[in-house]
Protein backbone atom coordinates (compact mmCIF):
# COMPACT_ATOMS: atom_id res chain seq x y z
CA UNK A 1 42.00 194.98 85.29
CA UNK A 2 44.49 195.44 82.24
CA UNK A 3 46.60 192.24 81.50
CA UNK A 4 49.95 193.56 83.04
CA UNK A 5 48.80 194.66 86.23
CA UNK A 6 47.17 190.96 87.05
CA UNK A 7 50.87 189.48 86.25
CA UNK A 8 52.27 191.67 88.47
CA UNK A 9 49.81 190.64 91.50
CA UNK A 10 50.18 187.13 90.18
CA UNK A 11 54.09 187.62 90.62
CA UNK A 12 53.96 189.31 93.81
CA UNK A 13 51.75 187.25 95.42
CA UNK A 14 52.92 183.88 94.44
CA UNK A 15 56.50 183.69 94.55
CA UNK A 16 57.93 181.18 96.64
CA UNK A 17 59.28 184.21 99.35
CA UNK A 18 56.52 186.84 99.28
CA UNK A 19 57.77 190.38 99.45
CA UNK A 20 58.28 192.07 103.05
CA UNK A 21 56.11 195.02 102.42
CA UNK A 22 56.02 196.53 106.29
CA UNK A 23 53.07 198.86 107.46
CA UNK A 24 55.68 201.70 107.38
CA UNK A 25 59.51 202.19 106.68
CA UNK A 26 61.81 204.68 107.96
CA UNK A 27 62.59 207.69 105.38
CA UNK A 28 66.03 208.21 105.54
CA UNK A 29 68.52 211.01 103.10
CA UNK A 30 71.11 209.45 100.86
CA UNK A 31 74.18 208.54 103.54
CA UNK A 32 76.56 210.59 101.78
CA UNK A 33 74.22 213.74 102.64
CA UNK A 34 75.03 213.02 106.30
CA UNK A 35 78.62 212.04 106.59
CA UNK A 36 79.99 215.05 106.71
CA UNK A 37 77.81 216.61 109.44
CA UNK A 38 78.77 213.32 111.52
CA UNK A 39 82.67 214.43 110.47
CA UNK A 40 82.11 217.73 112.36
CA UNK A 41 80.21 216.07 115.54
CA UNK A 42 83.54 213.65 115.59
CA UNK A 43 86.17 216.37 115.25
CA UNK A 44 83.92 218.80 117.94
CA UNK A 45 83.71 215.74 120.69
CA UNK A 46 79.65 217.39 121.35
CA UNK A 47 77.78 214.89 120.97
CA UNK A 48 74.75 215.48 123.57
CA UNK A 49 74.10 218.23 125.83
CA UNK A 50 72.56 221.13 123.76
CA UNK A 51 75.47 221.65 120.77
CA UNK A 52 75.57 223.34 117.72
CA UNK A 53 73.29 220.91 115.69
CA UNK A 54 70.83 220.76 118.49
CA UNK A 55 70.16 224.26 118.30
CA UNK A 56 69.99 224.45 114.61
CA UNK A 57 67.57 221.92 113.98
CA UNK A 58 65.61 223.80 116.73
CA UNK A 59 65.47 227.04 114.53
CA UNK A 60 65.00 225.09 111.34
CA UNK A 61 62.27 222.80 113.28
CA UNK A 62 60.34 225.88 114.54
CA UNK A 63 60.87 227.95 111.35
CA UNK A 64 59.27 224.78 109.26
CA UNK A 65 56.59 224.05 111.37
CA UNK A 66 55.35 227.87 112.22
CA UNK A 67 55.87 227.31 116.10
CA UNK A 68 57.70 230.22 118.09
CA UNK A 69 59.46 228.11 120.31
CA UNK A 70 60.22 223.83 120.33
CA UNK A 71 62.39 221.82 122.78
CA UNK A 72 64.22 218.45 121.20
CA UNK A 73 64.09 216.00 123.58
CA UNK A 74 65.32 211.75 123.35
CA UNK A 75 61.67 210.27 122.59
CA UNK A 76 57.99 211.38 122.37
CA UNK A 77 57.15 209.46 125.12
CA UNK A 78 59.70 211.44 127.46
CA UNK A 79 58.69 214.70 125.72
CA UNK A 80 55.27 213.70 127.07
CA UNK A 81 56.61 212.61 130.82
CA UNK A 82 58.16 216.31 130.76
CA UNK A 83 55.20 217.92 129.54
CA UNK A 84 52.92 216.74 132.26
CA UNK A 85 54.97 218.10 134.75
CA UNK A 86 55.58 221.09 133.29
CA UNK A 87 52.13 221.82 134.21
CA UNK A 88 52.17 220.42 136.99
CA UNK A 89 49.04 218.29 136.77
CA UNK A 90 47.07 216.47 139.71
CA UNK A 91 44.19 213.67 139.65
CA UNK A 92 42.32 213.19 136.39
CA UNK A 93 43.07 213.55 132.88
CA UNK A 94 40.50 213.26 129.91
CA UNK A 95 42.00 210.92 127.31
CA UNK A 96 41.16 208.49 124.41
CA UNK A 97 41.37 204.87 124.59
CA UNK A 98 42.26 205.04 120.65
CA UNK A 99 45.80 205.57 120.58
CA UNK A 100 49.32 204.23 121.27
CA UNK A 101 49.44 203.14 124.61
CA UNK A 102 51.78 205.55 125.59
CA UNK A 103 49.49 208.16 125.85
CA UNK A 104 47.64 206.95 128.70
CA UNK A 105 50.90 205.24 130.02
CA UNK A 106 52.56 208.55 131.09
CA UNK A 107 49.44 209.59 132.92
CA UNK A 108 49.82 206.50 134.63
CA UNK A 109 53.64 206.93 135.40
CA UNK A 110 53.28 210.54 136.48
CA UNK A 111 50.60 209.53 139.22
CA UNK A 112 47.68 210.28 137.15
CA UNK A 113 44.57 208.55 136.56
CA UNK A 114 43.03 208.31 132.88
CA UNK A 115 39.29 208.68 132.44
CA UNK A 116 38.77 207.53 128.71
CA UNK A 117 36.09 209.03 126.54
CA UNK A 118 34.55 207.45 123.73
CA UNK A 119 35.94 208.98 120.02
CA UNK A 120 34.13 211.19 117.00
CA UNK A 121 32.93 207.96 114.62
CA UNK A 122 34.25 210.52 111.99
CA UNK A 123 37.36 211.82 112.84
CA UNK A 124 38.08 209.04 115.16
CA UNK A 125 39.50 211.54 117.74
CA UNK A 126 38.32 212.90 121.16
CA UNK A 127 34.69 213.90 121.07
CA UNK A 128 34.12 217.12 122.61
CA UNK A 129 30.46 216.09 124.19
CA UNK A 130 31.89 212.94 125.63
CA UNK A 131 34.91 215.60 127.31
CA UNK A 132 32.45 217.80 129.07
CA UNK A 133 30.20 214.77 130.14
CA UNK A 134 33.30 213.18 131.60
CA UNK A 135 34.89 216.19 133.32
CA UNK A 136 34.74 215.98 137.51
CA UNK A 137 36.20 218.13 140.38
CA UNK A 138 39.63 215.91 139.94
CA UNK A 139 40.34 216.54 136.61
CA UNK A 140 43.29 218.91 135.93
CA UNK A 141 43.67 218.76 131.77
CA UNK A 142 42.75 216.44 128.31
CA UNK A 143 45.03 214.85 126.66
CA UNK A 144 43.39 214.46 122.94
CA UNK A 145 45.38 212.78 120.39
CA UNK A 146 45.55 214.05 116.73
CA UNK A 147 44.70 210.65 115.58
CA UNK A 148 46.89 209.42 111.79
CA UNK A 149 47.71 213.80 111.66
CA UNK A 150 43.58 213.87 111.47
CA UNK A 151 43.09 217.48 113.70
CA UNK A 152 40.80 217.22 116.87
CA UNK A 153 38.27 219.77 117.42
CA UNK A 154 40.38 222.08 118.48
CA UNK A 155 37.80 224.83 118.77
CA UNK A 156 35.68 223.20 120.84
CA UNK A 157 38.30 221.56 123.35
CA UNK A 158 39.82 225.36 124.26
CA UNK A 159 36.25 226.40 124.75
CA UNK A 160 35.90 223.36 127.01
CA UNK A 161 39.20 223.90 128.84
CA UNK A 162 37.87 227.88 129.34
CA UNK A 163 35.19 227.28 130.93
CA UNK A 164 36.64 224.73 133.22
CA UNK A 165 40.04 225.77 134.17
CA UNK A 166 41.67 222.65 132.57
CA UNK A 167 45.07 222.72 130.70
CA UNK A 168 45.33 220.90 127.49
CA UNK A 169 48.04 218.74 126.01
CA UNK A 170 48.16 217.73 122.66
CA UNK A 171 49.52 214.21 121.67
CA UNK A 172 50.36 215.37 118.14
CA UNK A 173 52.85 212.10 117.55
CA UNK A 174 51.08 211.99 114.30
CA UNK A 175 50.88 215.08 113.38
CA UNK A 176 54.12 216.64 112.34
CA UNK A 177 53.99 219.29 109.77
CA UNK A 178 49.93 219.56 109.36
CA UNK A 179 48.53 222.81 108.63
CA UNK A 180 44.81 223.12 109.91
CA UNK A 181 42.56 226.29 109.65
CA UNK A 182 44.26 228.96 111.93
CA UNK A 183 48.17 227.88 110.74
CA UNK A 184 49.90 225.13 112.41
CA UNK A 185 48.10 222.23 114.13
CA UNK A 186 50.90 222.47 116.71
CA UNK A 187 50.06 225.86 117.93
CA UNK A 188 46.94 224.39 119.97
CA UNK A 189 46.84 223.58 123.59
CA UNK A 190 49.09 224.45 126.27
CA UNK A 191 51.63 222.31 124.78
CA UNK A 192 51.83 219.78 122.01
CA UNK A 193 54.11 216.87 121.93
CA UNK A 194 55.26 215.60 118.43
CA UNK A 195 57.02 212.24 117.69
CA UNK A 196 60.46 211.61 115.32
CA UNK A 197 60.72 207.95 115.71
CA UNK A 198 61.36 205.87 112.87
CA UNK A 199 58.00 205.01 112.32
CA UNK A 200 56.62 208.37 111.50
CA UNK A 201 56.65 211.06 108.86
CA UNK A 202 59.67 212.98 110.14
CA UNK A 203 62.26 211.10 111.73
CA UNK A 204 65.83 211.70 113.83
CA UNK A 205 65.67 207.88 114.52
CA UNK A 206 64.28 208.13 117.40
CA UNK A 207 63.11 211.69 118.69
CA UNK A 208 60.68 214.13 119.93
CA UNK A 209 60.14 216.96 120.56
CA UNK A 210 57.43 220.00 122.75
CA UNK A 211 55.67 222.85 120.94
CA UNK A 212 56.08 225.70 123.85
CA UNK A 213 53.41 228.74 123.59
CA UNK A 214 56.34 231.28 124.95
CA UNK A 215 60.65 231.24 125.79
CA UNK A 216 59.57 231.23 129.45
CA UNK A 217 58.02 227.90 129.36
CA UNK A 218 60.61 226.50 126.89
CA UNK A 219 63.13 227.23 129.55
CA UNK A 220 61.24 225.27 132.07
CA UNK A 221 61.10 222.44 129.84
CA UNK A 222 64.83 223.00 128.98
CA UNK A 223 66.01 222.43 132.67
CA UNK A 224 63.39 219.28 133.29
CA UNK A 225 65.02 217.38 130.51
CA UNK A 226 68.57 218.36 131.62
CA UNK A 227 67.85 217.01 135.19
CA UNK A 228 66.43 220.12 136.85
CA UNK A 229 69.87 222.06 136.56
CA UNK A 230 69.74 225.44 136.21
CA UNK A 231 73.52 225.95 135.74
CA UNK A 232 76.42 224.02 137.02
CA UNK A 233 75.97 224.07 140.57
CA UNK A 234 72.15 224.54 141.12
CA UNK A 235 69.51 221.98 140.48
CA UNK A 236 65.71 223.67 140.43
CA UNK A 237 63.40 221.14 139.59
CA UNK A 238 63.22 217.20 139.71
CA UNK A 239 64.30 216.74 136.00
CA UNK A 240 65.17 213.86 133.72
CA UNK A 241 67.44 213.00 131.33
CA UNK A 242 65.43 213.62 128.38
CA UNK A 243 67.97 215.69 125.37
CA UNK A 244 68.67 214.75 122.20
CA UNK A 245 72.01 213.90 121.21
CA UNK A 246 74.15 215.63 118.17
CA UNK A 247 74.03 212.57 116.07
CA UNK A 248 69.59 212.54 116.31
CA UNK A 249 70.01 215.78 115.64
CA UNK A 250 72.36 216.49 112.47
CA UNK A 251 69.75 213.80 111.07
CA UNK A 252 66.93 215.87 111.73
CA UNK A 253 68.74 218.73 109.64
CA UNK A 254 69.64 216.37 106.58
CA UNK A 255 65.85 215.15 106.74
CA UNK A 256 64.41 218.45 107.11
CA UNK A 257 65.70 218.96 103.14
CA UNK A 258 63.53 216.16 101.81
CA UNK A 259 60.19 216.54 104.14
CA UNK A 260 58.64 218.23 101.21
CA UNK A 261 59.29 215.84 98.94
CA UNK A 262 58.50 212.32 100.71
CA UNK A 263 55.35 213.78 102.02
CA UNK A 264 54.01 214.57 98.48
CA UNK A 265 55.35 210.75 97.81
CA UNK A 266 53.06 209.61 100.69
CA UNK A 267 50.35 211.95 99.22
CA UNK A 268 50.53 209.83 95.59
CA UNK A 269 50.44 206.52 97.53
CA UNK A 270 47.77 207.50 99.68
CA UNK A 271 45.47 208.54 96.22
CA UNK A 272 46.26 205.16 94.76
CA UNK A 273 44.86 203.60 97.85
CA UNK A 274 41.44 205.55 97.29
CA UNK A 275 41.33 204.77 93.79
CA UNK A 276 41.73 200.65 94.72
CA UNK A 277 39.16 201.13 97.10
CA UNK A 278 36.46 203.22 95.95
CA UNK A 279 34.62 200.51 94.63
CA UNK A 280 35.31 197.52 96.97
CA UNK A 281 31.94 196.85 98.97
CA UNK A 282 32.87 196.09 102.98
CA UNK A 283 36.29 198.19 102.94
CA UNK A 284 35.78 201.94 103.73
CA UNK A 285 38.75 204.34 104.24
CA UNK A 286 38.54 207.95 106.34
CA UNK A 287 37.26 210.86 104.65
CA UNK A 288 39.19 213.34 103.46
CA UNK A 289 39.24 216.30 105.84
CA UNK A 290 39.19 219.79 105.09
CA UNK A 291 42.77 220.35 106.36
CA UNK A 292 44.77 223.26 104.63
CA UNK A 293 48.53 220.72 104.38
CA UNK A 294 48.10 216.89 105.85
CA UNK A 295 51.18 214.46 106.39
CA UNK A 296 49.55 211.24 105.18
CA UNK A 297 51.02 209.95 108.09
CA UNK A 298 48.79 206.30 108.21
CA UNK A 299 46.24 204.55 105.76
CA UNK A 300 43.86 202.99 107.91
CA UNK A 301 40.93 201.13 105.93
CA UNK A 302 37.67 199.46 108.16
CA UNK A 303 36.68 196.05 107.42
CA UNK A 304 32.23 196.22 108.38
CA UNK A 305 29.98 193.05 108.28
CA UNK A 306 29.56 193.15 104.21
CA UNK A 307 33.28 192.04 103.81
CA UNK A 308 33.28 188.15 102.53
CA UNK A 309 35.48 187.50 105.15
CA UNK A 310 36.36 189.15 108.70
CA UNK A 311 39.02 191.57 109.84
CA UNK A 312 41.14 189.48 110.88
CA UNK A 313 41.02 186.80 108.08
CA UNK A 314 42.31 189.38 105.48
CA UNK A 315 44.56 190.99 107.72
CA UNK A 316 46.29 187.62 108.02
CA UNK A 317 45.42 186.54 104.73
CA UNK A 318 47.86 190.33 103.22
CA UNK A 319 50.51 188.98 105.71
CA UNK A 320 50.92 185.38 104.25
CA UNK A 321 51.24 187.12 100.87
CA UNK A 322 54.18 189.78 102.51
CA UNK A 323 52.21 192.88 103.19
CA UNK A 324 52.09 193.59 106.92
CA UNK A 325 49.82 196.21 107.77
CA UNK A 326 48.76 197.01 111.15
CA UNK A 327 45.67 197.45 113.61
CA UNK A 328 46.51 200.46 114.89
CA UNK A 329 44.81 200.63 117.40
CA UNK A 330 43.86 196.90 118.93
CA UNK A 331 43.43 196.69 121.62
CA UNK A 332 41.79 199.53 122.77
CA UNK A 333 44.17 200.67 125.24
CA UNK A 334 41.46 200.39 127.98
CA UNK A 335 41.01 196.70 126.79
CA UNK A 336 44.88 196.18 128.64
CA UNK A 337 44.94 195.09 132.41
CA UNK A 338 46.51 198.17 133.82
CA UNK A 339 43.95 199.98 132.21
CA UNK A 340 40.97 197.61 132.03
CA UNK A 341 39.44 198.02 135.97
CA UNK A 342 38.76 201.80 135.21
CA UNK A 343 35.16 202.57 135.62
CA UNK A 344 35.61 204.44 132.15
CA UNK A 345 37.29 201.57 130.34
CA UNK A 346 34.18 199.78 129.76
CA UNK A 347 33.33 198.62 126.41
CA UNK A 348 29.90 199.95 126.87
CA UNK A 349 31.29 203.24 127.80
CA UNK A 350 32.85 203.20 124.22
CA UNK A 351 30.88 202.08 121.65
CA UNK A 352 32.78 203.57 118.70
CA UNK A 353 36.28 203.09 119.80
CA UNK A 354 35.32 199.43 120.21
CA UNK A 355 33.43 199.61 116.54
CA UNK A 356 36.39 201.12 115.15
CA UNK A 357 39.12 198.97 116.81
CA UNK A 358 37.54 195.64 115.59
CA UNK A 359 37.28 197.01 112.10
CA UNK A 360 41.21 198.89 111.36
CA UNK A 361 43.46 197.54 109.26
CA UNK A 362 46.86 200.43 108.57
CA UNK A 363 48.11 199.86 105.07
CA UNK A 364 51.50 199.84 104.54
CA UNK A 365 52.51 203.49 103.74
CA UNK A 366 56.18 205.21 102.71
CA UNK A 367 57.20 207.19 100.97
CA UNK A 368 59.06 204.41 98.16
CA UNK A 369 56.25 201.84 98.69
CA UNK A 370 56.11 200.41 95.23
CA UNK A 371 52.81 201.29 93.58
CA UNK A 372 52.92 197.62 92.09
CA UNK A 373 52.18 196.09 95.89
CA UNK A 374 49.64 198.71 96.23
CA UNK A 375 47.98 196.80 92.87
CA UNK A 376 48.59 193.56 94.90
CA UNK A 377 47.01 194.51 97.72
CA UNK A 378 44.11 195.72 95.74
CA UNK A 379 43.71 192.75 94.13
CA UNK A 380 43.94 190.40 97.46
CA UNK A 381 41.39 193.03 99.37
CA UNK A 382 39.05 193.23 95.92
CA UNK A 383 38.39 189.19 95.74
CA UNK A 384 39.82 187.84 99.42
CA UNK A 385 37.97 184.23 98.20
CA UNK A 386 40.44 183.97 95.67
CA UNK A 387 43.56 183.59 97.48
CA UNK A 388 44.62 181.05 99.96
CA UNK A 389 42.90 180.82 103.86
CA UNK A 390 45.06 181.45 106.48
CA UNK A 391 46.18 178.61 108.21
């Protein structure tokens, strides 16, 4: 390693107050960029209820993403609340125990029970043969998750769905903006849910938003988040309060002009990763998929048995030197008591989620991260012996 690069790691992780290097960081535009939309919300008075910026950042959202139609809404997680009643689903739905719990905690909220099924070792998503294994007279739909913006099979889960009547909802939290085989990963399923909180590629703050397959069913989903109303005097449907306000929203617009650009900056960061890595026995990283446009949404690396040191030592060992990376995801969401008593949350049940769970560590990833504390992480996961034991 050339001479200035080892001062660099020496400075970085040595100094009395290491750096604060978080697993991600909100992208946000220059403040002057949004002032003066936040001028015209204050001189309007709209600030929630469907105004002109919500609708805008509809169109641009749709155009940019290739979807015909796309409700805002407050949060993913309500975006998901609204989706499963949208369709209206009843008894069991397929899921993954390898996500955010949120996924199977809106099952769980709208009445329905999760049956978990073990993930692809490769792609770390739902595998297909463990869906049809698992499916039953009770279940109504799958819910896969498009885990770190990697694409599901999504070939094989319509063909699944087809054959047995199920609907399909994509958790696609991760997944803003990729571009798989057939055009936009959003397209798939009966509807797909994407995320804009702060922690992801696209932000409004905090945000969401559905992918509708036609203007009838975006209407639907229109009144459920608005309460059920159907105009000012008629209420159709047991809503929720679930719209995006102006302010989220003239964000979204500013942010949709530098997408582009802090993706590719993800893109660089992510290639410096695989460089560091390629030749450091015990730490292994996920392939790189055949997909047409990723997001680089997450880094995840896997710590196996030839690592000096375990999982959780180095993970500790990057955070007493300032980097905080993540293990998204551990638990296992089935490993949490509301979960746990489920006949399909058993360990054995999952081998590779279990494998996989143990092992991930999430880099930090941004789209500023200094390439520097990418060298210092390097160095740390490249000789862990060398640096100080947790306490």
């Amino acid at each position: 390693m050339p001479f200035a690069c080892r001062l660099v790691i020496r400075v970085m992780t040595r100094q009395k107050t290491p750096p604060s290097v978080t697993v991600t960081r909100p992208s946000l535009p220059p403040l002057e960029a949004l002032v003066p939309h936040l001028e015209k919300i204050w001189a309007s008075r709209v600030v929630t209820s469907g105004g002109a910026y919500h609708q805008a950042l509809e169109e641009r959202l749709s155009a940019y993403l290739a979807v015909d139609h796309l409700a805002l809404f407050n949060n993913a997680t309500v975006a998901l609340l609204a989706a499963i009643k949208a369709l209206d689903l009843q008894g069991e739905v397929i899921t993954t125990p390898y996500s955010f719990v949120a996924t199977a905690h809106v099952l769980q909220w709208s009445g329905l029970s999760p049956v978990f099924v073990d993930i692809d070792p490769k792609t770390l998503n739902l595998d297909p043969q463990g869906i049809e294994a698992a499916i039953t007279d009770q279940t109504s739909a799958i819910m896969p998750v498009h885990v770190y913006g990697t694409p599901c099979d999504v070939d094989a889960i319509e063909a699944i769905a087809r054959r047995h009547g199920l609907k399909v909802i994509y958790d696609a939290a991760h997944a803003f903006g990729v571009r798989c085989h057939c055009g936009s990963l959003l397209r798939h399923g009966d509807l797909s849910v994407v995320s804009f909180h702060a922690t992801k590629v696209f932000n409004t703050f905090e945000g969401g938003a559905i992918v509708c397959p036609d203007a009838k069913t975006k209407r639907r989903i229109d009144r459920l988040k608005n309460f059920g109303f159907e105009n000012e005097v008629t209420v159709t449907q047991t809503g929720i309060n679930g719209k995006m306000s102006e302010f989220n929203a003239a964000l979204g617009l500013v942010q949709l002009d530098y997408i582009d650009q802090h993706i590719s900056q993800r893109g660089e960061r992510v290639r410096a990763y695989r460089e560091g890595l390629a030749n450091i026995e015990g730490l292994t990283c996920l392939p790189e998929f055949d997909v047409i446009q990723p997001n680089h949404s997450y880094f995840p690396i896997f710590v196996d048995e030839t690592y000096p040191v375990s999982r959780d030592h180095i993970y500790h060992c990057l955070q007493q030197h300032g980097f905080y990376g993540r293990r998204y995801f551990y638990p296992l969401i089935s490993d949490f008591p509301m979960y746990a008593h489920l006949p399909s949350a058993a360990s054995g049940h999952l081998p590779h989620a279990s494998r996989v769970a143990s092992q991930v560590i999430c880099l930090p990833l941004y789209p500023d991260l200094d390439m520097a504390a990418i060298d210092a992480m390097m160095a740390i996961l490249s000789d862990p012996l060398a640096y100080p034991s947790p306490s």
